[in-house]
Protein backbone atom coordinates (compact mmCIF):
# COMPACT_ATOMS: atom_id res chain seq x y z
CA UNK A 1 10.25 -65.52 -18.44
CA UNK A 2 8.91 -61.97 -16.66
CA UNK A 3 10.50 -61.32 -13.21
CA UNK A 4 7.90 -60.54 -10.17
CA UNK A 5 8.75 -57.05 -10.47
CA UNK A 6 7.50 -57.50 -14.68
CA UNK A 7 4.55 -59.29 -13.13
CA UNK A 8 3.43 -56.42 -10.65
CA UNK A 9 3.73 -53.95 -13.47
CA UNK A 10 1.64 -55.81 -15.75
CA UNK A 11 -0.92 -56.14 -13.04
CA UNK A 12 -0.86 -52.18 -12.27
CA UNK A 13 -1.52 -51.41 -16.03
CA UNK A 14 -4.47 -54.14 -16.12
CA UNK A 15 -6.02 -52.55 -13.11
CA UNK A 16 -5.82 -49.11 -14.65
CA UNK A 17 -2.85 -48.16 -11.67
CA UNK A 18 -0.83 -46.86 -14.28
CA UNK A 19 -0.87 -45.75 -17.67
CA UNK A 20 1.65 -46.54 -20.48
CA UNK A 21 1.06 -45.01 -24.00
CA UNK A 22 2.36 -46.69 -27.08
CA UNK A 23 6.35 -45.42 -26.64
CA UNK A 24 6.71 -47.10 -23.47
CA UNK A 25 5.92 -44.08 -21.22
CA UNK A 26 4.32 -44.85 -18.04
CA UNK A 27 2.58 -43.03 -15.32
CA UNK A 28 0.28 -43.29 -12.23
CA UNK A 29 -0.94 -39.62 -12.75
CA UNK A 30 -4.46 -40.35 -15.45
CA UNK A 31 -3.86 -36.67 -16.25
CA UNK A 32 -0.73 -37.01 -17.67
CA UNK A 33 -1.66 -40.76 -19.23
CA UNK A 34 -4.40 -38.77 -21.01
CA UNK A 35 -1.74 -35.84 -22.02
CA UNK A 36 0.66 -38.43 -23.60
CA UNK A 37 -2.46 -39.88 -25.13
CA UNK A 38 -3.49 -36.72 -26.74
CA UNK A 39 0.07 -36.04 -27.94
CA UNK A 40 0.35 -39.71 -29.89
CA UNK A 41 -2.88 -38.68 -31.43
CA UNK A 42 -2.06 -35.25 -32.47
CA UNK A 43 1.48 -36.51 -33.95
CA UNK A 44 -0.32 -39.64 -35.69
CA UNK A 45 -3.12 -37.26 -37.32
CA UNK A 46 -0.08 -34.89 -38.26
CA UNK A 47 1.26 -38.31 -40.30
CA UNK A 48 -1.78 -39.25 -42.18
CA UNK A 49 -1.90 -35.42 -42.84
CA UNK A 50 1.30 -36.05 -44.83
CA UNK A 51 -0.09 -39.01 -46.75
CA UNK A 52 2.16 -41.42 -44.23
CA UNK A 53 1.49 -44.81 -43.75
CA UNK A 54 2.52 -46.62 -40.91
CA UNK A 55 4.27 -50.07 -40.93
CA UNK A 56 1.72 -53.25 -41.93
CA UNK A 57 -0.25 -50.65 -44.02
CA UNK A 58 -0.17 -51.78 -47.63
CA UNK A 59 0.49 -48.54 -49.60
CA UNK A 60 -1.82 -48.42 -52.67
C-alpha cells in the first residue's frame, strides 16, 4: 500500500515536477535530470562497448 507522501511523489514525476533516472536519483532541477540522463547513457554505451549484456538479455 503507498503512503500519501508515495502518492504525491508519484504524481510529481507524472507531471514532469521531478525527474528520477533509472538508480533512483531524483531531482526538480531538468538540468541536472538531463545530466544524470546523459551519464546512464554514457556508462550503458561504455557496457555494450565491452560486449556486456544486461540482465533479461539472452547471450548468444
Amino acid at each position: 500500500m503507498t503512503t500519501p507522501e508515495q502518492s504525491q511523489q508519484g504524481q510529481a514525476l507524472e507531471r514532469g515536477e521531478v525527474f528520477q533516472d533509472a538508480e533512483g536519483r531524483r531531482t526538480r532541477d531538468p538540468g541536472e535530470g538531463a545530466a544524470h540522463a546523459k551519464s546512464e547513457a554514457d556508462r550503458n554505451a561504455e557496457h555494450l562497448r565491452r560486449g556486456e549484456v544486461g540482465p533479461g538479455v539472452p547471450e548468444e
